[in-house]
PDB file of N, CA and C in Angstrom:
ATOM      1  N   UNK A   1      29.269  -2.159 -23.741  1.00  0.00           N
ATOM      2  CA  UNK A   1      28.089  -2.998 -23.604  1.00  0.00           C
ATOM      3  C   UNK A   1      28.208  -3.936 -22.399  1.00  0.00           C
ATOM      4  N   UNK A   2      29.354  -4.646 -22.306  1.00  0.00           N
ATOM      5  CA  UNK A   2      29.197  -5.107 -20.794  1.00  0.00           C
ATOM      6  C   UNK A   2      29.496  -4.738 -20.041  1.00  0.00           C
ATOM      7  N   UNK A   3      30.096  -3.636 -19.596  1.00  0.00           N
ATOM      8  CA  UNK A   3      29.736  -2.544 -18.470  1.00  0.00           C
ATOM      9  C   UNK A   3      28.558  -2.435 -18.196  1.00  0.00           C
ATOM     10  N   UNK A   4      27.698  -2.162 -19.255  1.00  0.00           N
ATOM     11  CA  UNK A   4      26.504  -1.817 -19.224  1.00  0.00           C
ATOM     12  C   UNK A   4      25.865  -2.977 -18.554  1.00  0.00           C
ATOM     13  N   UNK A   5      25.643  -3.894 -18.792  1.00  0.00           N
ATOM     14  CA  UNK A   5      24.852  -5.392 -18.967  1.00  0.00           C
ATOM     15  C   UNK A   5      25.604  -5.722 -17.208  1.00  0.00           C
ATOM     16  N   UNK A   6      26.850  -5.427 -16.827  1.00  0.00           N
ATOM     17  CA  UNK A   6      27.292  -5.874 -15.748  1.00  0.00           C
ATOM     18  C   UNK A   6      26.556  -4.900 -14.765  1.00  0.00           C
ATOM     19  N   UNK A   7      26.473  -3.646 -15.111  1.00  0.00           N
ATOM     20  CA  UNK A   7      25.757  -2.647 -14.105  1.00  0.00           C
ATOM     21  C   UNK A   7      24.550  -2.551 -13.883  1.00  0.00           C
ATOM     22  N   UNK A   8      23.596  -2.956 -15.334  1.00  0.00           N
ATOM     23  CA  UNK A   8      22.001  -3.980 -14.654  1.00  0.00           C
ATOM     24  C   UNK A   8      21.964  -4.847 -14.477  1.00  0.00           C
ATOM     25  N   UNK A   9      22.876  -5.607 -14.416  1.00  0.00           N
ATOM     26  CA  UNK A   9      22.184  -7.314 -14.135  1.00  0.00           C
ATOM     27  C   UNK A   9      22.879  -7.481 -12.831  1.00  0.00           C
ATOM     28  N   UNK A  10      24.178  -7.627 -12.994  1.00  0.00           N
ATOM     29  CA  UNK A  10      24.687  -8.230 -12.196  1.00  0.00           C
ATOM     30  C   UNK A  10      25.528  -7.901 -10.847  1.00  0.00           C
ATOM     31  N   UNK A  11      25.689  -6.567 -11.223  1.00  0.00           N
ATOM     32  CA  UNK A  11      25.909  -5.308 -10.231  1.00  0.00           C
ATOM     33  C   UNK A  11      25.531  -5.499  -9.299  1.00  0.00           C
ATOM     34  N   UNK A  12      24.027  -5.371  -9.399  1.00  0.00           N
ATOM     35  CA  UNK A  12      22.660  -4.976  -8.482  1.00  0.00           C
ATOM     36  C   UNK A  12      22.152  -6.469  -7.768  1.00  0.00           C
ATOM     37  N   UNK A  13      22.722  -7.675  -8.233  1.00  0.00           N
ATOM     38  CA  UNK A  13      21.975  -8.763  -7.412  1.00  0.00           C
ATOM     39  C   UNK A  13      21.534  -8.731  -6.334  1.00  0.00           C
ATOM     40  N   UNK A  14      22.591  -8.567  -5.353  1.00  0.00           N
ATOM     41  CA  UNK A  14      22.091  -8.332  -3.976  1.00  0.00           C
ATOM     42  C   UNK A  14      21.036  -7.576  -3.541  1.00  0.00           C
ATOM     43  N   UNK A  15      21.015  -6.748  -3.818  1.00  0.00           N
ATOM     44  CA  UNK A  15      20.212  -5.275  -3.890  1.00  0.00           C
ATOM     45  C   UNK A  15      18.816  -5.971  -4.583  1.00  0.00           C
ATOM     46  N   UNK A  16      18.635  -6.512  -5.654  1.00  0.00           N
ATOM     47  CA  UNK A  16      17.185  -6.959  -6.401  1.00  0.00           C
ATOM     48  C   UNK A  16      17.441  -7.666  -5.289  1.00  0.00           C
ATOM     49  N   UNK A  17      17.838  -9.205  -4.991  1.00  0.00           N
ATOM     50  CA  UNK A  17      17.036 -10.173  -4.267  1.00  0.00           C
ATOM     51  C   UNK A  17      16.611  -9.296  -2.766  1.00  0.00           C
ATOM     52  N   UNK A  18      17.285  -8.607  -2.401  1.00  0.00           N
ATOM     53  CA  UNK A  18      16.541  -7.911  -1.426  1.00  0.00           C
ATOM     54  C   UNK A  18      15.616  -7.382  -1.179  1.00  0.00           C
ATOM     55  N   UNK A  19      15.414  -6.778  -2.268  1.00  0.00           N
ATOM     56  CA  UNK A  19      14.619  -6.202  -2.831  1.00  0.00           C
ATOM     57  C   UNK A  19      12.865  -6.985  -2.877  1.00  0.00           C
ATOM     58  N   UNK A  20      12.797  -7.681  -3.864  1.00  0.00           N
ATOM     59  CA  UNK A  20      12.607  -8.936  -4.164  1.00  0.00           C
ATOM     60  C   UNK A  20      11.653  -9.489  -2.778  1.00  0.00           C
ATOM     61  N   UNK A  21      12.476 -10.164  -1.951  1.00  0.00           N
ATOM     62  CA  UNK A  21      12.340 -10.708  -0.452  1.00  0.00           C
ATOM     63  C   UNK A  21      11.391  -9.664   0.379  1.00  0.00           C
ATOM     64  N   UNK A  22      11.751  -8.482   0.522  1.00  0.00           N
ATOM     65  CA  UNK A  22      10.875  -7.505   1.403  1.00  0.00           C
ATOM     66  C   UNK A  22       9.781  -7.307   0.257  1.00  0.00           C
ATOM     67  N   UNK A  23       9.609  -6.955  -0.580  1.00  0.00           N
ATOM     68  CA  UNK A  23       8.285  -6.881  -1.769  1.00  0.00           C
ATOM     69  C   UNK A  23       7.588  -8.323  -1.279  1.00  0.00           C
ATOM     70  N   UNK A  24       8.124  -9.190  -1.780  1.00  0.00           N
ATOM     71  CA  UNK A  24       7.247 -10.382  -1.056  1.00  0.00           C
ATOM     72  C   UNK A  24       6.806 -10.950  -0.278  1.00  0.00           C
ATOM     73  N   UNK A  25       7.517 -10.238   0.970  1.00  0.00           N
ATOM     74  CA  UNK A  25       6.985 -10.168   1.856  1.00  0.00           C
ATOM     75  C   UNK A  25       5.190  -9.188   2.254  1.00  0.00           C
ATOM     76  N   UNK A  26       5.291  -8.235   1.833  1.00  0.00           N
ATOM     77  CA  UNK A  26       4.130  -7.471   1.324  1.00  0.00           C
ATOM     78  C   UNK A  26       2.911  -7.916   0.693  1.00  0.00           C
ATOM     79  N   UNK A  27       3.577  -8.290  -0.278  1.00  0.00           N
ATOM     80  CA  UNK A  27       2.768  -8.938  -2.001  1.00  0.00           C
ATOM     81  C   UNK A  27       3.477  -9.993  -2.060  1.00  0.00           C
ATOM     82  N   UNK A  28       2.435 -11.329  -2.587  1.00  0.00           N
ATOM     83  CA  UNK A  28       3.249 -12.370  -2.220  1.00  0.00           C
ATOM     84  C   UNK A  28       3.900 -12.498  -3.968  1.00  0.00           C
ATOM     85  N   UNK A  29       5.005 -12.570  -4.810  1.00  0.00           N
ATOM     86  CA  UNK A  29       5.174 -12.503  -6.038  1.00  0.00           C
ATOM     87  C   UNK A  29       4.289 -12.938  -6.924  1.00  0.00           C
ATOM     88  N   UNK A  30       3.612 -13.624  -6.420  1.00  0.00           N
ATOM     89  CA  UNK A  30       2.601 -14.461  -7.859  1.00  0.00           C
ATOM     90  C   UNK A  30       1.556 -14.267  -7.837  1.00  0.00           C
ATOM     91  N   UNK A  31       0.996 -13.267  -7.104  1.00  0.00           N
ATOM     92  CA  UNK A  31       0.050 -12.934  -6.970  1.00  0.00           C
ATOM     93  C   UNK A  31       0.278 -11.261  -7.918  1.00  0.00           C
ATOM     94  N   UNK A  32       1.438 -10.967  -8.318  1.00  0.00           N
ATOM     95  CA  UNK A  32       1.385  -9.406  -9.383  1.00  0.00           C
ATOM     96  C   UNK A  32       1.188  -9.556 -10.463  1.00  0.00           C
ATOM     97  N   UNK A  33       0.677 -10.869 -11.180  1.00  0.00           N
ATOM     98  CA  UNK A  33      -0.268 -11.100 -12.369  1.00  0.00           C
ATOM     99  C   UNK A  33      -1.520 -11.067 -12.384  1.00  0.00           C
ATOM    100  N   UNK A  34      -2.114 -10.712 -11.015  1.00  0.00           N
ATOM    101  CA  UNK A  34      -3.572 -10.536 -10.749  1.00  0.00           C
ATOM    102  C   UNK A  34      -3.898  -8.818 -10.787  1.00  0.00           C
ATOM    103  N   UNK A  35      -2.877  -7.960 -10.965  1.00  0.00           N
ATOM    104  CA  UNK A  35      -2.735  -6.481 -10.633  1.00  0.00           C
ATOM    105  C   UNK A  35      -2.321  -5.770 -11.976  1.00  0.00           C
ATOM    106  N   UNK A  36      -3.058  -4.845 -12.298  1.00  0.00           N
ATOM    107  CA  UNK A  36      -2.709  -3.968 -13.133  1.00  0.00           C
ATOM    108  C   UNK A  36      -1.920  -2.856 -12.339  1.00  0.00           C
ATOM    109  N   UNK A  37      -1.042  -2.207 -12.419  1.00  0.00           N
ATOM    110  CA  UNK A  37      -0.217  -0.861 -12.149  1.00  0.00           C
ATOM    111  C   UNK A  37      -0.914  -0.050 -10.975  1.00  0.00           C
ATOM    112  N   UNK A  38      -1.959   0.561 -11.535  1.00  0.00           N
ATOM    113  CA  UNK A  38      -3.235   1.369 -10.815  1.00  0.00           C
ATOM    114  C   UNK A  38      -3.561   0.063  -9.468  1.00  0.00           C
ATOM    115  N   UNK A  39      -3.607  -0.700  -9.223  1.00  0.00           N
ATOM    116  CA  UNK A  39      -4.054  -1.462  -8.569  1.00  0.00           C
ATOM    117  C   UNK A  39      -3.402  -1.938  -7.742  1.00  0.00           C
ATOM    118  N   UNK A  40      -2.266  -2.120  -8.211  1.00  0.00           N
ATOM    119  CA  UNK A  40      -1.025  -2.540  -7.495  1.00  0.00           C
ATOM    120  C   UNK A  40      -0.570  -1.029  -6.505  1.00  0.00           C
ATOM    121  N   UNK A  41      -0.589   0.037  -7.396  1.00  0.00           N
ATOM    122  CA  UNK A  41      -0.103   1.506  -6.433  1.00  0.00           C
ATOM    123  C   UNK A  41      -1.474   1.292  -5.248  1.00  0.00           C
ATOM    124  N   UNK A  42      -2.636   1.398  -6.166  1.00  0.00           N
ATOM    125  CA  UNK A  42      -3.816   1.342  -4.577  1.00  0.00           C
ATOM    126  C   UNK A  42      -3.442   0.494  -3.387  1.00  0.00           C
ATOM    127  N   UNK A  43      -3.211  -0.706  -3.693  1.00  0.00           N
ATOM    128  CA  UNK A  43      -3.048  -1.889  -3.174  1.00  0.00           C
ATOM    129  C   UNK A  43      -2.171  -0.865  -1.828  1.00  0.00           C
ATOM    130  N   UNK A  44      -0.537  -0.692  -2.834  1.00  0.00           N
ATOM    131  CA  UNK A  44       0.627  -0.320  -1.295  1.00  0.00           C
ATOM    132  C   UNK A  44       0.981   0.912  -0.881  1.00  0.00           C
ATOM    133  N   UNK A  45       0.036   1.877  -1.306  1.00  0.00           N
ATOM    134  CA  UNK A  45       0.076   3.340  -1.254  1.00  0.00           C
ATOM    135  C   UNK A  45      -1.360   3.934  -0.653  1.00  0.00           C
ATOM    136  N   UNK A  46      -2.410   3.120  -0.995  1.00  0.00           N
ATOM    137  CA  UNK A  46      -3.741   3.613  -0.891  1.00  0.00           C
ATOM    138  C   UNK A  46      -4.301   4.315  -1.387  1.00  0.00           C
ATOM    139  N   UNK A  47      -5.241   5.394  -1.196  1.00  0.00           N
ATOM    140  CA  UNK A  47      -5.875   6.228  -1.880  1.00  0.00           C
ATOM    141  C   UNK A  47      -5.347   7.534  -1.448  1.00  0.00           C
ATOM    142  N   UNK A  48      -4.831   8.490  -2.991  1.00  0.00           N
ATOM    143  CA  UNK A  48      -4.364   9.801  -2.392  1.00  0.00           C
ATOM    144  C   UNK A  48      -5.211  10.840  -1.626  1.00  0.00           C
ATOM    145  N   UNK A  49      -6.686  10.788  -1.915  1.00  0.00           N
ATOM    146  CA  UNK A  49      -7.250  11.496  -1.019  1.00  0.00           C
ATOM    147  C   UNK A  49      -8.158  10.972  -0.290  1.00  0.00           C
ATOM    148  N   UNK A  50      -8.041  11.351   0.569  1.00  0.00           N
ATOM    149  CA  UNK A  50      -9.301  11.149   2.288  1.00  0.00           C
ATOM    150  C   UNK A  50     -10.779  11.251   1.568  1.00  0.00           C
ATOM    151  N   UNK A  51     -11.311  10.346   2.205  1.00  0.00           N
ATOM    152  CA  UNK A  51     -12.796  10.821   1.704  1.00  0.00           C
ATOM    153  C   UNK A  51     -13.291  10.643   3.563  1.00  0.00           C
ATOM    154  N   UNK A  52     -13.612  12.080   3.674  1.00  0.00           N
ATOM    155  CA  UNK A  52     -14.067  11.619   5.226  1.00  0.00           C
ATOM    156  C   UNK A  52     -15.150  11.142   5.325  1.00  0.00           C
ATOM    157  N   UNK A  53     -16.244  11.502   4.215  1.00  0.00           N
ATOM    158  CA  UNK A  53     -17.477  11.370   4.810  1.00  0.00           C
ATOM    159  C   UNK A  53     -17.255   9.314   4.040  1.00  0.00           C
ATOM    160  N   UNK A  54     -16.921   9.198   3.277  1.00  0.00           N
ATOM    161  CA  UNK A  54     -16.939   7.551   3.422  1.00  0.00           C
ATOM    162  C   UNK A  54     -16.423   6.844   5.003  1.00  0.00           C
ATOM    163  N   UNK A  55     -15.256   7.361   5.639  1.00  0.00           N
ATOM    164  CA  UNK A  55     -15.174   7.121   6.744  1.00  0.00           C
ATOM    165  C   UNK A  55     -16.002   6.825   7.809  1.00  0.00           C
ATOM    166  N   UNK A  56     -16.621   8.246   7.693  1.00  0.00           N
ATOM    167  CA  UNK A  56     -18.004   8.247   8.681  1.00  0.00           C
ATOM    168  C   UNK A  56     -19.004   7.476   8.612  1.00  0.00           C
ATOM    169  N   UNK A  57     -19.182   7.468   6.936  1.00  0.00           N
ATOM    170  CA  UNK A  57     -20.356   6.076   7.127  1.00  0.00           C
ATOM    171  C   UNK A  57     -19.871   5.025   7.281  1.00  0.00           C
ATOM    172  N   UNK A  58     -18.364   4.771   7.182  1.00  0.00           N
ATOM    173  CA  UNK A  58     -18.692   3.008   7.069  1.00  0.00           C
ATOM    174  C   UNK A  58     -17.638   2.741   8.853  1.00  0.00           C
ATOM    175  N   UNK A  59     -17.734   4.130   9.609  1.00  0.00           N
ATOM    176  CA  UNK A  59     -17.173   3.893  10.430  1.00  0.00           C
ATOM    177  C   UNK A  59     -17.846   2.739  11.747  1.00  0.00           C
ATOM    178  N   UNK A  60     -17.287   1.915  11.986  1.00  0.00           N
ATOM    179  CA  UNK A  60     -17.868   1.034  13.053  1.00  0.00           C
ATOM    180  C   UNK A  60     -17.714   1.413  14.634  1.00  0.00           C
ATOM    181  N   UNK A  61     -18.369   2.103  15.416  1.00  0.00           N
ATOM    182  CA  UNK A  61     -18.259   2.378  17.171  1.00  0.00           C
ATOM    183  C   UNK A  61     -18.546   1.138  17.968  1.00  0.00           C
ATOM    184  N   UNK A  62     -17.554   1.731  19.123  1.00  0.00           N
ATOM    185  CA  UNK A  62     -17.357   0.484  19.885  1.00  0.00           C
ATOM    186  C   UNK A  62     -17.918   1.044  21.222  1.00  0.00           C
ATOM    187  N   UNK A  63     -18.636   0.821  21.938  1.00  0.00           N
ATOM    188  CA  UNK A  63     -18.831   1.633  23.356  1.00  0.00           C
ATOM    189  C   UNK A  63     -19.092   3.578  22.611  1.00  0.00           C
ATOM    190  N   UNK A  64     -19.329   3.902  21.787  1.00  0.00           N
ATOM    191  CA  UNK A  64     -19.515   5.362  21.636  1.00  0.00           C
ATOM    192  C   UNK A  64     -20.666   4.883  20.541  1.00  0.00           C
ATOM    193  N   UNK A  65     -21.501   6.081  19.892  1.00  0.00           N
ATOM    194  CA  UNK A  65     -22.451   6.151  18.821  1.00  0.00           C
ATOM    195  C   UNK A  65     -22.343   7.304  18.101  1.00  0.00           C
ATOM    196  N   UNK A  66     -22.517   7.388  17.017  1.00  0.00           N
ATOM    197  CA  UNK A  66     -22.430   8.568  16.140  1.00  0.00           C
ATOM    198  C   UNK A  66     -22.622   9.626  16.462  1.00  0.00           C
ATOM    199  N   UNK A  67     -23.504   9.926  18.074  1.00  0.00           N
ATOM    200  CA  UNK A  67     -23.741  11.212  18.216  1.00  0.00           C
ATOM    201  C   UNK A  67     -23.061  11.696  19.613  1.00  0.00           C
ATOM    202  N   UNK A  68     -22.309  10.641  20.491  1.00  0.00           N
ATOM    203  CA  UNK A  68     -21.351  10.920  21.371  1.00  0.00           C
ATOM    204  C   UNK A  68     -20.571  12.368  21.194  1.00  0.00           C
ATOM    205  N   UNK A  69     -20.413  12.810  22.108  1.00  0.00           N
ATOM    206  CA  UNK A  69     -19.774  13.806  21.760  1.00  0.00           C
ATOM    207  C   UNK A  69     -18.116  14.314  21.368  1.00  0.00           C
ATOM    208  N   UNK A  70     -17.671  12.829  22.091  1.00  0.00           N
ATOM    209  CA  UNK A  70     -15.861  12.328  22.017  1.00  0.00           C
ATOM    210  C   UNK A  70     -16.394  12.019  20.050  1.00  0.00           C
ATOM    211  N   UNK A  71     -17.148  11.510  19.266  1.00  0.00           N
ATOM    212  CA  UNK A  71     -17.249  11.180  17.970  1.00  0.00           C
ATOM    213  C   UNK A  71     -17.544  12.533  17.332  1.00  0.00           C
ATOM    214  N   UNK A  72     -18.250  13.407  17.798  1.00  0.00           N
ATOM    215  CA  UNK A  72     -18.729  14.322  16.924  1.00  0.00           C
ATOM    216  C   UNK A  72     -17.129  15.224  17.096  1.00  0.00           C
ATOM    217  N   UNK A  73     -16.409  15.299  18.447  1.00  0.00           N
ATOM    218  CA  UNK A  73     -15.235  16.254  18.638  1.00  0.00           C
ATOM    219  C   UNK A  73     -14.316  15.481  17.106  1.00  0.00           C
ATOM    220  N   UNK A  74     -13.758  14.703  17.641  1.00  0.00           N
ATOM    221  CA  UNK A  74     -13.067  13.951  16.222  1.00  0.00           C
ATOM    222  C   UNK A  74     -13.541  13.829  14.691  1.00  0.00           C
ATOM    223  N   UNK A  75     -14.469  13.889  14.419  1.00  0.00           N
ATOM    224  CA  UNK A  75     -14.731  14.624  13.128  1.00  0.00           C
ATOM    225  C   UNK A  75     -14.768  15.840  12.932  1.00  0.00           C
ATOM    226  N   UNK A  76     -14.741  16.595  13.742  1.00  0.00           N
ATOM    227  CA  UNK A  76     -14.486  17.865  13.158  1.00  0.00           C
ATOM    228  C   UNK A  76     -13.622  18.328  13.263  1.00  0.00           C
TER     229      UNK A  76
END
């Protein structure tokens, strides 16, 4: 049992606060009571699939317009 108890807890300190530190850096810690699981993966993973055509509409051009032809090459 304290093998055990020494190899999760206290083993690993370094490793969690590191851990820990770069996560919070990301996500600030007190803010992962505002996140359910699902929300939290969206949050630092994103969405597993592409939706292009949401892209396209909510895409914003800068100097080009939707029907440029450098815009129409890149969507397809």
């Amino acid at each position: 049992r304290l093998m055990t108890e020494w190899r999760m807890t206290r083993g690993i300190e370094e490793q969690t606060k590191a851990f820990l530190e770069g996560f919070n850096s990301v996500v600030p810690l007190e803010w992962l009571k505002y996140f359910d699981e699902r929300e939290l993966e969206l949050m630092l993973c994103g969405m597993q699939e592409i939706d292009v055509e949401d892209w396209q509409r909510n895409t914003i051009y800068r100097h080009y317009t939707r029907s440029s032809k450098q815009i129409l090459w890149f969507w397809q």
